[in-house]
PDB file of N, CA and C in Angstrom:
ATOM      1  N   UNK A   1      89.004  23.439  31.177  1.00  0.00           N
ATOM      2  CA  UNK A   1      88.281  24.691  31.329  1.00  0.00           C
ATOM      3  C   UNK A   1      89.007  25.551  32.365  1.00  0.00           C
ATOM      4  N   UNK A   2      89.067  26.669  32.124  1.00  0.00           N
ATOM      5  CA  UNK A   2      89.981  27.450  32.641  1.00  0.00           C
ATOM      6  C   UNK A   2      89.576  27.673  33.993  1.00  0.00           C
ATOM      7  N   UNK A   3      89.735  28.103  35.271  1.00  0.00           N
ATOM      8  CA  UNK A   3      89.051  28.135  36.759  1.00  0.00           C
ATOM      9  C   UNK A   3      88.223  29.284  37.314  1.00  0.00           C
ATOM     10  N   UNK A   4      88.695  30.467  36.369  1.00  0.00           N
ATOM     11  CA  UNK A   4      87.658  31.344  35.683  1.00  0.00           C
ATOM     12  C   UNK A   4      86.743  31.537  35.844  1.00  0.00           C
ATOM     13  N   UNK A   5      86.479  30.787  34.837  1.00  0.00           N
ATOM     14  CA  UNK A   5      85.214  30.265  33.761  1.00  0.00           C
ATOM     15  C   UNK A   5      84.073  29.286  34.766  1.00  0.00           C
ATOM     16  N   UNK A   6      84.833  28.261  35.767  1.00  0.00           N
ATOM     17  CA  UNK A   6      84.039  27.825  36.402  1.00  0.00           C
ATOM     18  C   UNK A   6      83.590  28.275  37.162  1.00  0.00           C
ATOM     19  N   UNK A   7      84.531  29.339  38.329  1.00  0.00           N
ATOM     20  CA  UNK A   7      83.927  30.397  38.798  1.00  0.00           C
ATOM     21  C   UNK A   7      82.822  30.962  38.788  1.00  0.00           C
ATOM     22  N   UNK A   8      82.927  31.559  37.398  1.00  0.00           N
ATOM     23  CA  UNK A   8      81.987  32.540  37.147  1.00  0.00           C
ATOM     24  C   UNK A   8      80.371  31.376  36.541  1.00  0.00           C
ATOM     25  N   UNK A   9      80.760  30.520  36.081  1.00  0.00           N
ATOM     26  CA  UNK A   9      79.593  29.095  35.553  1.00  0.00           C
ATOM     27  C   UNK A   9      79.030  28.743  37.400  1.00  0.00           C
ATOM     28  N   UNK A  10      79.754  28.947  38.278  1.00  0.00           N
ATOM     29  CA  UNK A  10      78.711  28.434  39.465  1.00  0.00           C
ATOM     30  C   UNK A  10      78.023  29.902  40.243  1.00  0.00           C
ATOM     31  N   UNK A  11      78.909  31.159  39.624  1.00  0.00           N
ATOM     32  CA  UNK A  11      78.024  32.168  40.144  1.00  0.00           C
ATOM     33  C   UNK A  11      76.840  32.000  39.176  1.00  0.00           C
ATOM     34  N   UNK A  12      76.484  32.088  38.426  1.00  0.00           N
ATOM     35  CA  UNK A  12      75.219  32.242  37.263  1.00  0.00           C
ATOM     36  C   UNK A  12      74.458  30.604  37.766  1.00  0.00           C
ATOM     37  N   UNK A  13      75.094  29.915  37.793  1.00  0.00           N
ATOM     38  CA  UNK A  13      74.157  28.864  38.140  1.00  0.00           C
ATOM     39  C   UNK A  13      73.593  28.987  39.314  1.00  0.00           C
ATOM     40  N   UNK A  14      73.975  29.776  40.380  1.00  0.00           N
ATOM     41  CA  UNK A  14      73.609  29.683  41.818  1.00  0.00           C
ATOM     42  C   UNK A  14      72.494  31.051  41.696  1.00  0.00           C
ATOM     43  N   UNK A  15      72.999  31.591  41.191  1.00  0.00           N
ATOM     44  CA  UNK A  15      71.981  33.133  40.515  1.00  0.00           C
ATOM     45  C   UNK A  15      70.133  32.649  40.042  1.00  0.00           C
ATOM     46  N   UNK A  16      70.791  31.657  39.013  1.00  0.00           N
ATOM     47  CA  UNK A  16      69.797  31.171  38.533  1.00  0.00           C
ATOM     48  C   UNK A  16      68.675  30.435  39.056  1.00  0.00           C
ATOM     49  N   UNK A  17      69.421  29.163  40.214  1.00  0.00           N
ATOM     50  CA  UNK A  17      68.608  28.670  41.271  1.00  0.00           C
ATOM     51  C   UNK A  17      67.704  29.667  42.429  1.00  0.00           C
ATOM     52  N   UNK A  18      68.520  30.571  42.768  1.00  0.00           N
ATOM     53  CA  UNK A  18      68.070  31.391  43.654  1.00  0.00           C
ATOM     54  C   UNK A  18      67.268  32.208  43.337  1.00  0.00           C
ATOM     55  N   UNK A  19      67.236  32.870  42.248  1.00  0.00           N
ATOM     56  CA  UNK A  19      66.048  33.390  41.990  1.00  0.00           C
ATOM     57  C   UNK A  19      64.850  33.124  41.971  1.00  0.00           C
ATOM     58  N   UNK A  20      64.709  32.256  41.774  1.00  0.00           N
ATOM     59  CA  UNK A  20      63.095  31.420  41.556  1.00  0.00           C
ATOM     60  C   UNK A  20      62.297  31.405  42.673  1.00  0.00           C
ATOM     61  N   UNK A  21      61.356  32.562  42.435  1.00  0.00           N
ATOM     62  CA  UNK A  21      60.494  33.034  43.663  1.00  0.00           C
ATOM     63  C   UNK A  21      59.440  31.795  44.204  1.00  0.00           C
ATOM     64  N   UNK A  22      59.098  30.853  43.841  1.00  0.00           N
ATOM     65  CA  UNK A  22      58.012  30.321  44.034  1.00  0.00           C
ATOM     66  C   UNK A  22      58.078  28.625  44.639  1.00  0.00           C
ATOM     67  N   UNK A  23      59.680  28.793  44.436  1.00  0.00           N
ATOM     68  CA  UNK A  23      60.139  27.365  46.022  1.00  0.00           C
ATOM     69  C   UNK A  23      59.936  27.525  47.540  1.00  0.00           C
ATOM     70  N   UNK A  24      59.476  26.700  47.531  1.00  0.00           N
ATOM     71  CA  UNK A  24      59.308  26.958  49.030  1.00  0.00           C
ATOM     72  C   UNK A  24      60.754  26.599  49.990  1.00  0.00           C
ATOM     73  N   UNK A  25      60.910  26.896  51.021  1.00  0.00           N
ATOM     74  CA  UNK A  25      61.765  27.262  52.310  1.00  0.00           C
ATOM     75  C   UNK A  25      62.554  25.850  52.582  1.00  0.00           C
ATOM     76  N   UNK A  26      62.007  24.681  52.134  1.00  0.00           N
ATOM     77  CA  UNK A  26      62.783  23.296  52.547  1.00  0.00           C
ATOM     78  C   UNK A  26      63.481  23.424  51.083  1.00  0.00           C
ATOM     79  N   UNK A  27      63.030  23.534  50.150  1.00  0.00           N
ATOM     80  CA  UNK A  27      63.828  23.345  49.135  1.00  0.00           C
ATOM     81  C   UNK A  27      65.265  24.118  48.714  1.00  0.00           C
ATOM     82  N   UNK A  28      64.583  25.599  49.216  1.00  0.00           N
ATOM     83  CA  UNK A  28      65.633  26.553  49.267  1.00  0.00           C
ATOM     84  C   UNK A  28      67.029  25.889  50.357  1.00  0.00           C
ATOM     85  N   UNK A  29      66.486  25.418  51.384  1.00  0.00           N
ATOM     86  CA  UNK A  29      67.615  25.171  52.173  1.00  0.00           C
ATOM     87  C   UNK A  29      68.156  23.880  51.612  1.00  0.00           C
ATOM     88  N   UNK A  30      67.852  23.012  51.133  1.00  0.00           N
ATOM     89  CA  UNK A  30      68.066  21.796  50.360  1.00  0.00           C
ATOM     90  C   UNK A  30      69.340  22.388  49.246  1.00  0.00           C
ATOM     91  N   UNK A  31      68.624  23.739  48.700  1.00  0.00           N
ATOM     92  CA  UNK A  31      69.751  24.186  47.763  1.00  0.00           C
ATOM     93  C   UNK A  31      71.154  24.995  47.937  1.00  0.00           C
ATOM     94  N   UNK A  32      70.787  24.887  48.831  1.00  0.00           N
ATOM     95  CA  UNK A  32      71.732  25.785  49.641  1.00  0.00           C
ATOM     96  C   UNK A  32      72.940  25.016  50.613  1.00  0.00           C
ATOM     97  N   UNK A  33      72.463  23.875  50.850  1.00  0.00           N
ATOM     98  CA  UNK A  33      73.173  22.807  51.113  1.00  0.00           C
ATOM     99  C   UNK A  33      74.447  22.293  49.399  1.00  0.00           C
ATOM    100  N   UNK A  34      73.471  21.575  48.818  1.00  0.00           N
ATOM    101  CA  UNK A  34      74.301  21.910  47.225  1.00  0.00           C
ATOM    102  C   UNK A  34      75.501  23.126  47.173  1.00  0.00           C
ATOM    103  N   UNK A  35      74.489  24.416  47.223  1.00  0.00           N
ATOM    104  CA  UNK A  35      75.433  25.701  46.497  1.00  0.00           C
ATOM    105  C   UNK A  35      76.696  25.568  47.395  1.00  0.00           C
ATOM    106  N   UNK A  36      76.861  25.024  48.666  1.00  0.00           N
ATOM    107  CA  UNK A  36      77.803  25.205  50.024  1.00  0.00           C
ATOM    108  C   UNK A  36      78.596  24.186  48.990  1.00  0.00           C
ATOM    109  N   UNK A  37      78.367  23.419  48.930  1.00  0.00           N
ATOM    110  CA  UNK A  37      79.313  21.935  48.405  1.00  0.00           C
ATOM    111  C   UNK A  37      79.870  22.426  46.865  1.00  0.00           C
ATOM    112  N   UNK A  38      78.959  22.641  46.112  1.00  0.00           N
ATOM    113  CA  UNK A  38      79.090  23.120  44.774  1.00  0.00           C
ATOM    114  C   UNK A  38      80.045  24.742  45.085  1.00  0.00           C
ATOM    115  N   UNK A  39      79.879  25.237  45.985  1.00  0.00           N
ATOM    116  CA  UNK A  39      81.347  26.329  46.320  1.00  0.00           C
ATOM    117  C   UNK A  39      82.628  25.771  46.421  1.00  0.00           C
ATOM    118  N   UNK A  40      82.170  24.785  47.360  1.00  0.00           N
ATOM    119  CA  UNK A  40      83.874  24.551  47.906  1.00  0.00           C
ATOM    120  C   UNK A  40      84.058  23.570  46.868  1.00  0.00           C
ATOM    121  N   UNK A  41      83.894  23.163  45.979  1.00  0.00           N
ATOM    122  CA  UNK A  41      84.505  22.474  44.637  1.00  0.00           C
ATOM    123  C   UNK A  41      85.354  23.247  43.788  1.00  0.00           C
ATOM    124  N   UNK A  42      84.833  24.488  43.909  1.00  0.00           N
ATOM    125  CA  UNK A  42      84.591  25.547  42.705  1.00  0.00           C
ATOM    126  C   UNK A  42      85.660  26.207  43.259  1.00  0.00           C
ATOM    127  N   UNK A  43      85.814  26.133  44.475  1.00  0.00           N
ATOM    128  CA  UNK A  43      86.753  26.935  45.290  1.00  0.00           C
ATOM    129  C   UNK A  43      88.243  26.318  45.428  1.00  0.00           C
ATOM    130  N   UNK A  44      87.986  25.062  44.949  1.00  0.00           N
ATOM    131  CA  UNK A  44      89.070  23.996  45.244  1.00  0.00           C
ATOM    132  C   UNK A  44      89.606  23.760  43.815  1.00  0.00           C
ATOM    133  N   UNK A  45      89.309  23.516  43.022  1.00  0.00           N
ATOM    134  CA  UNK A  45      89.606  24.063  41.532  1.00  0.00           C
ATOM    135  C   UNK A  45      89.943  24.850  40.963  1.00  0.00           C
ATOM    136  N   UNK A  46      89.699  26.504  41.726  1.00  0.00           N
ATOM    137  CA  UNK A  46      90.712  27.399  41.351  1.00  0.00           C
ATOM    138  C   UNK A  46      91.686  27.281  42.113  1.00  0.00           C
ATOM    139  N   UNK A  47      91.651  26.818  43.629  1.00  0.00           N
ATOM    140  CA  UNK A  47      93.022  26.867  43.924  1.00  0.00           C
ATOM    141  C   UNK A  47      94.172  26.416  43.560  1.00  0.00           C
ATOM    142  N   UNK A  48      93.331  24.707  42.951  1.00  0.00           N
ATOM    143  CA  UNK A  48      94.269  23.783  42.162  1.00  0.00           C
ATOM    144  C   UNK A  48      94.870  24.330  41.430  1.00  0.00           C
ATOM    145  N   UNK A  49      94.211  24.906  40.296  1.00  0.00           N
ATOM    146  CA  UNK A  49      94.898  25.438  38.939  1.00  0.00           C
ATOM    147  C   UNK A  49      95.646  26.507  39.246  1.00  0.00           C
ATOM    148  N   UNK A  50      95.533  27.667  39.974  1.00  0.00           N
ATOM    149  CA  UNK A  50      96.421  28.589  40.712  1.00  0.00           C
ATOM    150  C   UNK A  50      97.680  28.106  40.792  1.00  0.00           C
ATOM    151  N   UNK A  51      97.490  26.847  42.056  1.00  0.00           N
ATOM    152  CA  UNK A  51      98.706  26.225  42.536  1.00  0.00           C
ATOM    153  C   UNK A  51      99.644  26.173  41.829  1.00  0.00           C
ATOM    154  N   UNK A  52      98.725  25.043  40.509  1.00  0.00           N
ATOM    155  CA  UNK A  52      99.498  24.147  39.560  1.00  0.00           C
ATOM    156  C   UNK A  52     100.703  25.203  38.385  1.00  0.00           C
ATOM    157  N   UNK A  53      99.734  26.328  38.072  1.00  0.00           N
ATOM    158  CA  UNK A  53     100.619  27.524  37.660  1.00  0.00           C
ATOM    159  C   UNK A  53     101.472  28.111  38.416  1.00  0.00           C
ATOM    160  N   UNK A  54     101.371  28.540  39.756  1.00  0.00           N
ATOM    161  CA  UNK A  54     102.774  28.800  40.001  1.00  0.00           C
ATOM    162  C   UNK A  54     103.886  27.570  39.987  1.00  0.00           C
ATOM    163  N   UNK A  55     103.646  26.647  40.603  1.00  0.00           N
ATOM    164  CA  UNK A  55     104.499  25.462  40.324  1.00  0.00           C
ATOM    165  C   UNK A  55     105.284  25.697  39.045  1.00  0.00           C
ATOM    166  N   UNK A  56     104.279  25.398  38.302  1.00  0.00           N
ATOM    167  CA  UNK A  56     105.025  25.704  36.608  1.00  0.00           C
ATOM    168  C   UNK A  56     105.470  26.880  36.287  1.00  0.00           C
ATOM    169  N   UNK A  57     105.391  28.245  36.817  1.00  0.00           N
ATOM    170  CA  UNK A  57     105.883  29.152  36.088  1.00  0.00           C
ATOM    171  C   UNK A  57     107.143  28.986  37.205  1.00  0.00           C
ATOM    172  N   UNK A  58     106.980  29.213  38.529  1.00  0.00           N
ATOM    173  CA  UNK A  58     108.184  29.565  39.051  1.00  0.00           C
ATOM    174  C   UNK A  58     109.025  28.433  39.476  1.00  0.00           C
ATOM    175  N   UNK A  59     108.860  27.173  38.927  1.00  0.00           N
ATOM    176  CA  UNK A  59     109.432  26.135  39.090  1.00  0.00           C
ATOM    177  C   UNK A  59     110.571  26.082  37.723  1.00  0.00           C
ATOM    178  N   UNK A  60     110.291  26.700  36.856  1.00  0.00           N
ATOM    179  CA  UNK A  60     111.153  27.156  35.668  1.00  0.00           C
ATOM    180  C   UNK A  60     112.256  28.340  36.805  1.00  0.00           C
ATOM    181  N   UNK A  61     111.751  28.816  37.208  1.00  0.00           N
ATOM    182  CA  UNK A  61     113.126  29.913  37.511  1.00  0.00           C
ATOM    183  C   UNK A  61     113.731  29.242  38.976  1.00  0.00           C
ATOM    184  N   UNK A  62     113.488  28.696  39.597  1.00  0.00           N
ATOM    185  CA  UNK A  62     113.815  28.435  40.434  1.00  0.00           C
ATOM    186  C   UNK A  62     114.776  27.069  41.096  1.00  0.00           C
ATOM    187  N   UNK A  63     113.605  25.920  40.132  1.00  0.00           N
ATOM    188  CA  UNK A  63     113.658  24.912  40.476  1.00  0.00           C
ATOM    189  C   UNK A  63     114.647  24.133  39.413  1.00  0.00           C
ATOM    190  N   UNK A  64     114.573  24.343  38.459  1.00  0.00           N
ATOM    191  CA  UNK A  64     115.524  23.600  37.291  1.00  0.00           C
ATOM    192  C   UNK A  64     116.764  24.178  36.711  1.00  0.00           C
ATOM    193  N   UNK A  65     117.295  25.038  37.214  1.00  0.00           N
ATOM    194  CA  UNK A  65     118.220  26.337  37.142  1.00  0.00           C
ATOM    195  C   UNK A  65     119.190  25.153  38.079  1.00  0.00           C
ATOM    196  N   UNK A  66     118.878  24.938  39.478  1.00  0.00           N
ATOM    197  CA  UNK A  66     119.530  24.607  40.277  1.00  0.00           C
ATOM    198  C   UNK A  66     119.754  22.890  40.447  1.00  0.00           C
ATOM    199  N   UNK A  67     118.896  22.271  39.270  1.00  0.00           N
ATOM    200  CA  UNK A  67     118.769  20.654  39.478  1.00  0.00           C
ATOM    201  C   UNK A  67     120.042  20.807  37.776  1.00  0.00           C
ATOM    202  N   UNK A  68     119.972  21.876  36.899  1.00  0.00           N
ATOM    203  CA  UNK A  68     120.745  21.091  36.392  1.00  0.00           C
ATOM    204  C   UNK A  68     122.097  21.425  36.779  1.00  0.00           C
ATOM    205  N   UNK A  69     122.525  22.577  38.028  1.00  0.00           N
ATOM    206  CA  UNK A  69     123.779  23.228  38.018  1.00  0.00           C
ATOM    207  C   UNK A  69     124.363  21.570  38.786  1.00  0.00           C
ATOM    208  N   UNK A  70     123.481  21.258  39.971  1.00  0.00           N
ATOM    209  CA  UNK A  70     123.986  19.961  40.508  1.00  0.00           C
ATOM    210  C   UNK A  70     124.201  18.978  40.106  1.00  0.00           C
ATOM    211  N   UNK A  71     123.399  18.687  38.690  1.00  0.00           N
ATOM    212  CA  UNK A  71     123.878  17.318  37.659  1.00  0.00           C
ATOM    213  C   UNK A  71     124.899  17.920  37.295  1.00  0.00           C
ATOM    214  N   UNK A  72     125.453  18.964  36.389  1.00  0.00           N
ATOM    215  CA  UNK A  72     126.629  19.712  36.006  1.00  0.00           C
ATOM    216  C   UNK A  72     128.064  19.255  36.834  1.00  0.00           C
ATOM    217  N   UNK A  73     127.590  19.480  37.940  1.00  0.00           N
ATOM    218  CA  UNK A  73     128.888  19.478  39.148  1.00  0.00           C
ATOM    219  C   UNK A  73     129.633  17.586  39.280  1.00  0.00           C
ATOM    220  N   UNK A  74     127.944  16.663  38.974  1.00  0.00           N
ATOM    221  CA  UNK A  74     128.140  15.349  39.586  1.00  0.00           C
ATOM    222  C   UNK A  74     129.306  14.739  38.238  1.00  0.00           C
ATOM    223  N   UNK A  75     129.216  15.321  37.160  1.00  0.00           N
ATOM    224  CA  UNK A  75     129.556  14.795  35.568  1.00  0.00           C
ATOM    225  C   UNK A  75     131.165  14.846  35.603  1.00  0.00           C
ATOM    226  N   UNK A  76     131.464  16.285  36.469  1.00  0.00           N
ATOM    227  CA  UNK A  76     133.024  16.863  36.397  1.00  0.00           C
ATOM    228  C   UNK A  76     133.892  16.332  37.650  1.00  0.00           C
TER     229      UNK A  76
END
């Protein structure tokens, strides 16, 4: 699932919890404990996938350009 998508799946879920007028004040903070944890997951998952794409895109221009010029050199 794209990081997006989860993003935007824990804003609507946290939307959804929070709205609900008729919890009382321990529970709310109970949930709110969750939404803190359930962020930094959410937060840590896009970074991952972020990461993992630049790795891969600029690891093509950068990184394998120069691993095969040095196998090239070891052959001759």
């Amino acid at each position: 699932m794209p990081a997006l998508l989860k993003l935007f799946m824990h804003v609507y879920i946290s939307w959804v919890f929070f709205s609900a007028s008729s919890w009382s004040e321990n529970a709310l903070q109970q949930w709110s404990w969750l939404w803190l944890l359930d962020s930094f997951v959410a937060l840590l998952s896009f970074w991952l996938d972020w990461e993992f794409f630049l790795v891969k895109s600029w690891g093509k221009i950068f990184i394998h350009p120069r691993v095969n010029r040095d196998l090239n050199f070891q052959g001759t």
